[in-house]
C-alpha atoms as a PDB file:
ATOM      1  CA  UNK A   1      47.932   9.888  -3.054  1.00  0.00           C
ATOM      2  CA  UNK A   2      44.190  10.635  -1.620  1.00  0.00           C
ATOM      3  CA  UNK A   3      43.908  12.560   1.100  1.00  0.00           C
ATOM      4  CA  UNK A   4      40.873  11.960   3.561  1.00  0.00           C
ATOM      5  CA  UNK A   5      38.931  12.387   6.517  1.00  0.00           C
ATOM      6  CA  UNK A   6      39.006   9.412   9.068  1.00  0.00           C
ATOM      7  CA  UNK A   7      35.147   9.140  10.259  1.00  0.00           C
ATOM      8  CA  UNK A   8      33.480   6.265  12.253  1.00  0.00           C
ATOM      9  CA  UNK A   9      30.449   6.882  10.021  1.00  0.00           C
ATOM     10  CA  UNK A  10      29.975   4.774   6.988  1.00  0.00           C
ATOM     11  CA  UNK A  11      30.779   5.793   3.792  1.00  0.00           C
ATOM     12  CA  UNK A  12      28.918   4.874   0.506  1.00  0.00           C
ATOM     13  CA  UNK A  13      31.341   2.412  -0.388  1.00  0.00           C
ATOM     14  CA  UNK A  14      31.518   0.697   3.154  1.00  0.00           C
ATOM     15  CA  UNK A  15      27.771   0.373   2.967  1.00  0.00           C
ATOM     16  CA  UNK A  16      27.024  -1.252  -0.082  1.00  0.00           C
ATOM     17  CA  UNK A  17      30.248  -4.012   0.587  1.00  0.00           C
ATOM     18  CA  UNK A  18      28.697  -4.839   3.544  1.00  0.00           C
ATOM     19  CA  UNK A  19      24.996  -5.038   1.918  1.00  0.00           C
ATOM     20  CA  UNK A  20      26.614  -7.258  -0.609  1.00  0.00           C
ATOM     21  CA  UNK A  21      27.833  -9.653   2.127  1.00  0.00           C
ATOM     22  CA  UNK A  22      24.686  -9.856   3.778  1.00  0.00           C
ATOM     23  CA  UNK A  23      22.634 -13.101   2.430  1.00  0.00           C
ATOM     24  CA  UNK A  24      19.397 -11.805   0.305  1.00  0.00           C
ATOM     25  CA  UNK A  25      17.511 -15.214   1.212  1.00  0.00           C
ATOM     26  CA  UNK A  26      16.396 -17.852   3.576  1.00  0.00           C
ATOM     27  CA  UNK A  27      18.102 -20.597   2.413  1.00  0.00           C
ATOM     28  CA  UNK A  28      21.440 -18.519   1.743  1.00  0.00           C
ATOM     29  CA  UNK A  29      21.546 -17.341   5.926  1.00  0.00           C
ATOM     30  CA  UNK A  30      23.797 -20.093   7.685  1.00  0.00           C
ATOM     31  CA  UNK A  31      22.797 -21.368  10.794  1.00  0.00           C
ATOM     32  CA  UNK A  32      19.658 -20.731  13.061  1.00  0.00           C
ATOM     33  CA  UNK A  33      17.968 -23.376  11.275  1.00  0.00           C
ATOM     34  CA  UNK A  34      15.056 -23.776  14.066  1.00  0.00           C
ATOM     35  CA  UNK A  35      14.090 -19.679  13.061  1.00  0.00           C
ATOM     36  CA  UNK A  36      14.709 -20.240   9.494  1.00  0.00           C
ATOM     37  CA  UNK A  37      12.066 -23.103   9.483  1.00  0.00           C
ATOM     38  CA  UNK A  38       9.589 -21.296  11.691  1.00  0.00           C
ATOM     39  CA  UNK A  39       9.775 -18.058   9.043  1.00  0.00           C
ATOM     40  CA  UNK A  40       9.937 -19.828   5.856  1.00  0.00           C
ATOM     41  CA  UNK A  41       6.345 -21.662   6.750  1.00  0.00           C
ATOM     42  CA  UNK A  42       5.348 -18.544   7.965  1.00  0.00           C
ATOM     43  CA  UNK A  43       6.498 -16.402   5.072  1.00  0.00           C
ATOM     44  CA  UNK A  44       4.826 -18.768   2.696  1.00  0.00           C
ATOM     45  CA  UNK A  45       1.396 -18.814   4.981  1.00  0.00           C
ATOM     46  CA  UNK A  46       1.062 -14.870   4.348  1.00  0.00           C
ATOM     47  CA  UNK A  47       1.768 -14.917   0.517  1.00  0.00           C
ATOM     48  CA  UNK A  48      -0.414 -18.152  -0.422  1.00  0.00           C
ATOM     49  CA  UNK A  49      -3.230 -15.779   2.286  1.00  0.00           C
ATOM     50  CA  UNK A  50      -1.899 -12.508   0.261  1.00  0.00           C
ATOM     51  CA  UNK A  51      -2.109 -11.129   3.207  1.00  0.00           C
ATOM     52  CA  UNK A  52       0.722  -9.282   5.628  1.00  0.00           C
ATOM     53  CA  UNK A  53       2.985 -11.389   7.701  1.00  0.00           C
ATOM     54  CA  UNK A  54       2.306 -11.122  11.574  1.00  0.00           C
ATOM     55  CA  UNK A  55       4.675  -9.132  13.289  1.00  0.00           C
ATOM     56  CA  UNK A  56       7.675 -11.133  13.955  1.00  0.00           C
ATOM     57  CA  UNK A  57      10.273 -10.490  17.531  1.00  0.00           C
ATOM     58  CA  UNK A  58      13.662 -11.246  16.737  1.00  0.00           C
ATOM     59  CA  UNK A  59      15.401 -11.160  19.965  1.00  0.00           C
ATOM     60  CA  UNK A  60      18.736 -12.815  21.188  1.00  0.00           C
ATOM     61  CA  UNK A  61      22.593 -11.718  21.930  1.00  0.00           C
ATOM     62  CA  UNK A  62      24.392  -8.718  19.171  1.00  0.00           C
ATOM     63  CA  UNK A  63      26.221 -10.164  15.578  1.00  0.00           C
ATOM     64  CA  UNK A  64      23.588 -13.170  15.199  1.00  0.00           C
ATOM     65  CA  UNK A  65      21.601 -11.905  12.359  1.00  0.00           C
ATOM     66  CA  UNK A  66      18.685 -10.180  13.326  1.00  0.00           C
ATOM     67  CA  UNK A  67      18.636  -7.185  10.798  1.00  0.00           C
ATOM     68  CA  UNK A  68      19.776  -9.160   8.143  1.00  0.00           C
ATOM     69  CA  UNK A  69      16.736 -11.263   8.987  1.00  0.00           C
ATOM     70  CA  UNK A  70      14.316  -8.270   9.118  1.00  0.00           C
ATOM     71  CA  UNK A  71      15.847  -7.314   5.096  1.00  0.00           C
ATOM     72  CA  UNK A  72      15.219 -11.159   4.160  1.00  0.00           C
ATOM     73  CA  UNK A  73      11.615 -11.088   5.693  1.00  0.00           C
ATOM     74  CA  UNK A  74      10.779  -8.063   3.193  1.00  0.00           C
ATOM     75  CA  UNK A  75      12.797  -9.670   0.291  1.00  0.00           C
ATOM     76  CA  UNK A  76      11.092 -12.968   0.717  1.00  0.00           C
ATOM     77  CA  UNK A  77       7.399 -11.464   0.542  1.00  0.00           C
ATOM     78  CA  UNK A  78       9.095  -8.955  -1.951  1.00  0.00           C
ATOM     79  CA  UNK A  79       7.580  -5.999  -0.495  1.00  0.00           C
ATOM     80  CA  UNK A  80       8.840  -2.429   0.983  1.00  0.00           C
ATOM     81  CA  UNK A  81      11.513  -2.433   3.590  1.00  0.00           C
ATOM     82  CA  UNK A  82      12.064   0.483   6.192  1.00  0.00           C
ATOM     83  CA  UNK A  83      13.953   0.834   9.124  1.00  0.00           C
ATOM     84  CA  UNK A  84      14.269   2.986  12.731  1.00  0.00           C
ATOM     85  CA  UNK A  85      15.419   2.173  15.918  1.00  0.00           C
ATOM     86  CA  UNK A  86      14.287   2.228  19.491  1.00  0.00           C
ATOM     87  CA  UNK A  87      16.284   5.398  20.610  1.00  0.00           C
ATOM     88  CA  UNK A  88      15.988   7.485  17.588  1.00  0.00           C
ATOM     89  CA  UNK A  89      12.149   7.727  18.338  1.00  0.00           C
ATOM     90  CA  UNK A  90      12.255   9.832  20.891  1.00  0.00           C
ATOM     91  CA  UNK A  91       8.555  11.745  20.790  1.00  0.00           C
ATOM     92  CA  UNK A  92       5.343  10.522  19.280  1.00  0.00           C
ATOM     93  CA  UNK A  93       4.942  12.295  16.826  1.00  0.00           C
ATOM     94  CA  UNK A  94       8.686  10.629  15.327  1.00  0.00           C
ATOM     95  CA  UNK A  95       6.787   7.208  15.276  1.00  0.00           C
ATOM     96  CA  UNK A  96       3.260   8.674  13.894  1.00  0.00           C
ATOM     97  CA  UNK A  97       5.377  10.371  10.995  1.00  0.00           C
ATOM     98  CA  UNK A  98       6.608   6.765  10.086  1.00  0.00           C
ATOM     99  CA  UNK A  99       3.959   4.413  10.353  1.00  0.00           C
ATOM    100  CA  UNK A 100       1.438   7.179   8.666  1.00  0.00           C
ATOM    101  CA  UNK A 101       3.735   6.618   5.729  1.00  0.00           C
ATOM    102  CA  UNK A 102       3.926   3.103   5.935  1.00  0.00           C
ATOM    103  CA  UNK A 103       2.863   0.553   2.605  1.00  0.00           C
ATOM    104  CA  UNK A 104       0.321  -2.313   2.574  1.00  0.00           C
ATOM    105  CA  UNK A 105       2.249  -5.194   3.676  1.00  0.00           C
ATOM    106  CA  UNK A 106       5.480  -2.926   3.956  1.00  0.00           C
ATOM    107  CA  UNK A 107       8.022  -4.607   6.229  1.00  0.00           C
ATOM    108  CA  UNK A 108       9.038  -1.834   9.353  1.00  0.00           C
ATOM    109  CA  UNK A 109      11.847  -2.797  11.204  1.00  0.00           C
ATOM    110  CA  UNK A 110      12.294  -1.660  14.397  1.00  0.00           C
ATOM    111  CA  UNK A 111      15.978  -2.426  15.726  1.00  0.00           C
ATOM    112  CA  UNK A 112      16.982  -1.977  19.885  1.00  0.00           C
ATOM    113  CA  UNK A 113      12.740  -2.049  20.436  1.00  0.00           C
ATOM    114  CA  UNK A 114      13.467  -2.358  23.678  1.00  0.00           C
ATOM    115  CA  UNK A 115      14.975   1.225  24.284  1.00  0.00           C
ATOM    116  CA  UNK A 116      11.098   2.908  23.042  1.00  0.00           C
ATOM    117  CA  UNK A 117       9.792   5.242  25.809  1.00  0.00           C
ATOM    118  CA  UNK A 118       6.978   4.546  27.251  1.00  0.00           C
ATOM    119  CA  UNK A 119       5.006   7.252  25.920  1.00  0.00           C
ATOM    120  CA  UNK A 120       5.968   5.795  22.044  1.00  0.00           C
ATOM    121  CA  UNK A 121       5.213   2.367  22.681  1.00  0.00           C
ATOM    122  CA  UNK A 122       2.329   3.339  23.423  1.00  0.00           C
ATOM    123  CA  UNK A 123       1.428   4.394  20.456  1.00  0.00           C
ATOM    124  CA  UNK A 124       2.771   1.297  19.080  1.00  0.00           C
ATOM    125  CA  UNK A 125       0.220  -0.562  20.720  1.00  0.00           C
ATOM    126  CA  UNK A 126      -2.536   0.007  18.220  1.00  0.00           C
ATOM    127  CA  UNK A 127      -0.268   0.712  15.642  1.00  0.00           C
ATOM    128  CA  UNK A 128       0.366  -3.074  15.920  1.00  0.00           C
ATOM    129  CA  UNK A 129      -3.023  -4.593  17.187  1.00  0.00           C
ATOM    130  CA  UNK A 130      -5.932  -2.173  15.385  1.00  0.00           C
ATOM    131  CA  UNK A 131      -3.385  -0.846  12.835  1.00  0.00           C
ATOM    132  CA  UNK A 132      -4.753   2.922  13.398  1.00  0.00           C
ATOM    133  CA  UNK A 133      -2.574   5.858  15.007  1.00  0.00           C
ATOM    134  CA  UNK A 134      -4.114   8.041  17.226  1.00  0.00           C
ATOM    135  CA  UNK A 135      -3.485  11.752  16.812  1.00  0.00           C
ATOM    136  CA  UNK A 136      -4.488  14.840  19.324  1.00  0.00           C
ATOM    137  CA  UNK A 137      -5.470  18.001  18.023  1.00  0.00           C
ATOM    138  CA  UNK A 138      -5.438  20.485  19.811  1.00  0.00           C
ATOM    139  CA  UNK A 139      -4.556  20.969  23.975  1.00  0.00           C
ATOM    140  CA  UNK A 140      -6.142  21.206  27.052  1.00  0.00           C
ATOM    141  CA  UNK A 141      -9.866  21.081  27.268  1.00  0.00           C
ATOM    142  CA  UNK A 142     -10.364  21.872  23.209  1.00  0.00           C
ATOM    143  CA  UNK A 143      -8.138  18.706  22.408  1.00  0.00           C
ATOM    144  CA  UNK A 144      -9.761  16.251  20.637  1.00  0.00           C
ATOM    145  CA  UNK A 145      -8.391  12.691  19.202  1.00  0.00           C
ATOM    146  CA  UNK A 146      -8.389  11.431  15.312  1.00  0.00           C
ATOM    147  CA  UNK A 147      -7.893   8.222  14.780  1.00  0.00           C
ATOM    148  CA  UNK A 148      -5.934   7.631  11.396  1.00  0.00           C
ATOM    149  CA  UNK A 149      -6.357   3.996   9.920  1.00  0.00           C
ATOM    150  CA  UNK A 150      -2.902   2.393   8.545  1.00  0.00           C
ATOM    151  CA  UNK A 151      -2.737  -0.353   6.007  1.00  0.00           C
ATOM    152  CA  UNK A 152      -1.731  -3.944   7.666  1.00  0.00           C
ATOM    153  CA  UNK A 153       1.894  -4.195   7.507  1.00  0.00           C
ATOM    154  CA  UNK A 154       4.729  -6.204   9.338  1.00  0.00           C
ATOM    155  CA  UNK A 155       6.523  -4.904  12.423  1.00  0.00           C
ATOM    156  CA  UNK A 156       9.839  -6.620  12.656  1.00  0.00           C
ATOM    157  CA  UNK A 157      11.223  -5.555  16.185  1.00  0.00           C
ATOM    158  CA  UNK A 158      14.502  -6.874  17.262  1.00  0.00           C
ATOM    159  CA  UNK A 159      16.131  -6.777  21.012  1.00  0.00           C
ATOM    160  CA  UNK A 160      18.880  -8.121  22.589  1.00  0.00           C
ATOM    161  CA  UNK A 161      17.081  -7.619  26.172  1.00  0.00           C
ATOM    162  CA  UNK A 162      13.843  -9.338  25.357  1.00  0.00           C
ATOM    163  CA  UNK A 163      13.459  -8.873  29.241  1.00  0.00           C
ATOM    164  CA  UNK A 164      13.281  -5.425  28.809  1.00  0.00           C
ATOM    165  CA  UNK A 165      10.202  -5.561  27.171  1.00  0.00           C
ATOM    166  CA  UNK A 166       6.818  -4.820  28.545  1.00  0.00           C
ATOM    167  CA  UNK A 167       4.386  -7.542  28.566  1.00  0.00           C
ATOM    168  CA  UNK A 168       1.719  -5.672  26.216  1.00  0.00           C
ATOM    169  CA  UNK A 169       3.968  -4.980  23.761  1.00  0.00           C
ATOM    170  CA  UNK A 170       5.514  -8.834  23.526  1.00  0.00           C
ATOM    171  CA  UNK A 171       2.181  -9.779  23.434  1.00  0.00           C
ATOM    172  CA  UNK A 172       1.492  -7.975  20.458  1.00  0.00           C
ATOM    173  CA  UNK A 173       4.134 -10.017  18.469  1.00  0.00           C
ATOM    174  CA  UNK A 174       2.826 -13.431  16.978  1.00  0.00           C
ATOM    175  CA  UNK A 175       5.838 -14.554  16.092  1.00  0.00           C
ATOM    176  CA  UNK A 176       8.857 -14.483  18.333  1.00  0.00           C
ATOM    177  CA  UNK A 177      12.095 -15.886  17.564  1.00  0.00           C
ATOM    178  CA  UNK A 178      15.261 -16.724  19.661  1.00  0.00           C
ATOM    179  CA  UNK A 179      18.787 -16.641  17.862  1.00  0.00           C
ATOM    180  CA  UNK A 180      21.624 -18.749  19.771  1.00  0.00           C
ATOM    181  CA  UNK A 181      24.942 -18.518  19.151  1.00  0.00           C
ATOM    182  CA  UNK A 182      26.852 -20.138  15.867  1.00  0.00           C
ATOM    183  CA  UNK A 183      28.680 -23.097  16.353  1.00  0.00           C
ATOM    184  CA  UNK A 184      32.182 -23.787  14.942  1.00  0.00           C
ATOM    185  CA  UNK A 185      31.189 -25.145  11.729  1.00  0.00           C
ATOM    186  CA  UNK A 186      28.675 -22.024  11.140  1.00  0.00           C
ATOM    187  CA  UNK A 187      31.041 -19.861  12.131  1.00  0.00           C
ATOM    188  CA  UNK A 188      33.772 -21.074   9.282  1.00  0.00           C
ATOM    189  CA  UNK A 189      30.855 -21.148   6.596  1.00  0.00           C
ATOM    190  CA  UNK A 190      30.070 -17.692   7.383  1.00  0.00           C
ATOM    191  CA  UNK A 191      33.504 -16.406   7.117  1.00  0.00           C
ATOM    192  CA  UNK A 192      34.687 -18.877   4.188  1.00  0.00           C
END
Protein backbone atom coordinates (compact mmCIF):
# COMPACT_ATOMS: atom_id res chain seq x y z
CA UNK A 1 0.00 0.00 0.00
CA UNK A 2 1.16 3.78 -0.99
CA UNK A 3 1.49 6.01 1.48
CA UNK A 4 0.83 9.83 0.69
CA UNK A 5 0.39 13.29 1.43
CA UNK A 6 -3.27 14.66 1.16
CA UNK A 7 -2.77 18.25 -0.62
CA UNK A 8 -5.50 20.53 -2.18
CA UNK A 9 -2.90 21.30 -4.86
CA UNK A 10 -2.97 19.39 -8.05
CA UNK A 11 -0.86 16.74 -8.76
CA UNK A 12 0.62 15.80 -12.23
CA UNK A 13 -1.75 13.17 -12.72
CA UNK A 14 -4.91 15.26 -11.64
CA UNK A 15 -3.83 17.84 -14.16
CA UNK A 16 -3.41 16.16 -17.24
CA UNK A 17 -7.04 13.98 -16.56
CA UNK A 18 -8.62 17.02 -16.32
CA UNK A 19 -6.75 18.61 -19.54
CA UNK A 20 -7.86 15.50 -21.27
CA UNK A 21 -11.53 16.21 -20.42
CA UNK A 22 -11.44 19.60 -21.49
CA UNK A 23 -12.71 19.87 -25.34
CA UNK A 24 -9.55 20.93 -27.69
CA UNK A 25 -12.10 22.58 -30.29
CA UNK A 26 -15.01 24.72 -31.17
CA UNK A 27 -17.23 22.41 -32.41
CA UNK A 28 -16.35 19.73 -29.59
CA UNK A 29 -17.47 22.59 -26.51
CA UNK A 30 -21.30 21.85 -25.80
CA UNK A 31 -23.50 24.55 -25.41
CA UNK A 32 -23.03 28.44 -25.64
CA UNK A 33 -23.73 28.20 -29.17
CA UNK A 34 -24.43 32.17 -29.58
CA UNK A 35 -20.31 32.62 -28.33
CA UNK A 36 -19.24 29.70 -30.27
CA UNK A 37 -20.66 31.34 -33.52
CA UNK A 38 -19.44 34.82 -32.71
CA UNK A 39 -15.60 33.23 -32.18
CA UNK A 40 -15.54 30.78 -34.89
CA UNK A 41 -16.24 33.82 -37.59
CA UNK A 42 -13.98 35.69 -35.70
CA UNK A 43 -11.24 33.11 -35.37
CA UNK A 44 -11.43 32.49 -39.06
CA UNK A 45 -11.42 36.54 -39.86
CA UNK A 46 -7.82 36.75 -38.11
CA UNK A 47 -6.24 33.65 -39.85
CA UNK A 48 -7.66 34.28 -43.55
CA UNK A 49 -6.11 38.41 -42.34
CA UNK A 50 -2.94 36.40 -40.77
CA UNK A 51 -3.18 38.68 -38.45
CA UNK A 52 -3.82 38.43 -34.35
CA UNK A 53 -7.29 37.96 -33.08
CA UNK A 54 -8.72 41.10 -31.18
CA UNK A 55 -8.75 40.72 -27.66
CA UNK A 56 -11.69 38.78 -26.67
CA UNK A 57 -13.78 39.36 -22.77
CA UNK A 58 -15.15 36.27 -21.64
CA UNK A 59 -17.23 37.18 -18.76
CA UNK A 60 -20.28 35.40 -17.06
CA UNK A 61 -21.05 33.19 -13.72
CA UNK A 62 -17.90 30.32 -12.44
CA UNK A 63 -17.93 26.41 -14.20
CA UNK A 64 -19.29 27.77 -17.72
CA UNK A 65 -16.22 27.44 -19.74
CA UNK A 66 -14.32 30.40 -19.93
CA UNK A 67 -10.66 29.03 -19.62
CA UNK A 68 -11.35 26.21 -21.57
CA UNK A 69 -12.43 28.79 -24.13
CA UNK A 70 -9.27 30.95 -23.75
CA UNK A 71 -7.06 27.21 -24.52
CA UNK A 72 -9.49 26.65 -27.65
CA UNK A 73 -8.97 30.33 -28.90
CA UNK A 74 -5.03 29.56 -29.03
CA UNK A 75 -5.60 25.96 -30.38
CA UNK A 76 -7.89 27.16 -33.07
CA UNK A 77 -5.36 29.90 -34.49
CA UNK A 78 -2.69 27.23 -33.40
CA UNK A 79 -0.50 29.62 -31.77
CA UNK A 80 1.24 30.06 -28.13
CA UNK A 81 -0.93 29.86 -25.09
CA UNK A 82 -0.03 31.51 -21.62
CA UNK A 83 -1.80 32.14 -18.67
CA UNK A 84 -1.92 34.56 -15.22
CA UNK A 85 -4.51 35.79 -13.24
CA UNK A 86 -5.82 39.03 -11.89
CA UNK A 87 -4.48 38.65 -8.24
CA UNK A 88 -1.23 37.04 -8.88
CA UNK A 89 -0.11 40.38 -10.61
CA UNK A 90 0.32 42.23 -7.90
CA UNK A 91 3.15 45.07 -9.04
CA UNK A 92 3.98 46.27 -12.50
CA UNK A 93 6.74 45.09 -13.07
CA UNK A 94 4.86 41.17 -12.65
CA UNK A 95 2.76 42.18 -15.79
CA UNK A 96 5.80 43.97 -17.80
CA UNK A 97 7.87 40.64 -17.17
CA UNK A 98 4.99 38.76 -19.04
CA UNK A 99 3.85 40.64 -21.84
CA UNK A 100 7.75 41.63 -22.66
CA UNK A 101 7.95 37.91 -23.26
CA UNK A 102 4.95 37.55 -25.07
CA UNK A 103 4.87 35.82 -29.04
CA UNK A 104 3.42 37.37 -32.23
CA UNK A 105 -0.09 36.41 -32.15
CA UNK A 106 0.52 34.47 -28.76
CA UNK A 107 -2.79 33.97 -26.96
CA UNK A 108 -2.41 35.62 -23.01
CA UNK A 109 -5.03 34.72 -20.87
CA UNK A 110 -5.82 36.66 -18.17
CA UNK A 111 -8.32 34.78 -15.69
CA UNK A 112 -10.31 36.90 -12.52
CA UNK A 113 -9.21 40.37 -14.78
CA UNK A 114 -11.28 41.99 -12.72
CA UNK A 115 -9.19 41.66 -9.41
CA UNK A 116 -5.93 43.83 -11.42
CA UNK A 117 -4.95 46.89 -9.30
CA UNK A 118 -5.26 49.85 -10.57
CA UNK A 119 -1.77 50.67 -10.91
CA UNK A 120 -1.39 47.20 -13.34
CA UNK A 121 -4.21 47.83 -15.43
CA UNK A 122 -2.82 50.54 -16.16
CA UNK A 123 -0.22 49.31 -17.73
CA UNK A 124 -2.50 47.08 -19.50
CA UNK A 125 -3.94 49.86 -21.19
CA UNK A 126 -1.34 50.25 -23.88
CA UNK A 127 -0.29 46.92 -23.56
CA UNK A 128 -3.69 46.26 -25.23
CA UNK A 129 -4.39 49.44 -27.42
CA UNK A 130 -0.58 50.60 -28.74
CA UNK A 131 0.87 47.15 -27.87
CA UNK A 132 4.10 48.91 -26.18
CA UNK A 133 4.95 48.70 -22.29
CA UNK A 134 6.15 51.55 -20.70
CA UNK A 135 9.14 51.19 -18.39
CA UNK A 136 10.75 53.93 -15.80
CA UNK A 137 14.26 54.09 -15.26
CA UNK A 138 15.38 55.52 -12.81
CA UNK A 139 13.46 57.74 -9.68
CA UNK A 140 12.69 61.00 -8.78
CA UNK A 141 13.73 63.85 -10.94
CA UNK A 142 16.51 61.56 -13.03
CA UNK A 143 13.60 59.07 -14.00
CA UNK A 144 13.02 58.81 -17.38
CA UNK A 145 10.38 56.48 -19.43
CA UNK A 146 11.26 53.73 -22.33
CA UNK A 147 8.76 52.68 -24.19
CA UNK A 148 9.26 48.91 -25.26
CA UNK A 149 7.19 47.85 -28.44
CA UNK A 150 5.40 44.23 -28.09
CA UNK A 151 4.36 42.12 -31.00
CA UNK A 152 0.32 42.14 -31.57
CA UNK A 153 -1.02 39.36 -29.65
CA UNK A 154 -4.48 38.32 -28.12
CA UNK A 155 -5.54 39.22 -24.58
CA UNK A 156 -8.15 36.78 -23.48
CA UNK A 157 -9.47 38.25 -20.08
CA UNK A 158 -12.16 36.45 -18.30
CA UNK A 159 -14.45 37.80 -15.19
CA UNK A 160 -17.22 36.71 -13.47
CA UNK A 161 -17.95 40.50 -12.25
CA UNK A 162 -17.86 42.14 -15.63
CA UNK A 163 -19.24 45.09 -13.42
CA UNK A 164 -16.19 45.28 -11.76
CA UNK A 165 -14.47 46.41 -14.58
CA UNK A 166 -13.40 49.89 -15.40
CA UNK A 167 -14.79 51.40 -18.41
CA UNK A 168 -11.24 51.96 -20.21
CA UNK A 169 -10.24 48.73 -19.84
CA UNK A 170 -13.76 47.05 -21.30
CA UNK A 171 -13.36 49.33 -23.87
CA UNK A 172 -10.23 48.01 -24.89
CA UNK A 173 -11.80 44.53 -25.61
CA UNK A 174 -13.39 44.13 -29.21
CA UNK A 175 -14.87 41.22 -28.56
CA UNK A 176 -16.92 40.53 -25.49
CA UNK A 177 -18.77 37.50 -24.81
CA UNK A 178 -21.53 36.51 -22.25
CA UNK A 179 -21.77 32.73 -21.11
CA UNK A 180 -25.35 31.73 -19.59
CA UNK A 181 -25.98 28.91 -17.83
CA UNK A 182 -26.33 25.13 -19.46
CA UNK A 183 -29.57 23.82 -19.83
CA UNK A 184 -30.62 20.24 -18.94
CA UNK A 185 -29.82 18.66 -22.10
CA UNK A 186 -26.17 20.42 -22.11
CA UNK A 187 -25.70 19.58 -18.89
CA UNK A 188 -26.22 15.54 -19.56
CA UNK A 189 -23.99 15.85 -22.83
CA UNK A 190 -21.32 17.30 -20.85
CA UNK A 191 -21.31 14.74 -18.21
CA UNK A 192 -22.28 11.65 -20.57
Amino acid sequence: MERGIVSGNANEGERQFEAALRPPRLEDFTGQTKVKEQLAIAIQAAKSRGEALDHVLLHGPPGLGKTTLANIIARELEVAYDQTSGPILQKKLDLTGIVTNVREKQVFFIDEIHRLLPDVEEILYSVLEDYRVDIVIGAGPGARTHSMKIPRFTCVGATTRQGLLSAPLRDRFGIALRLNHYNEAEMAQIIL
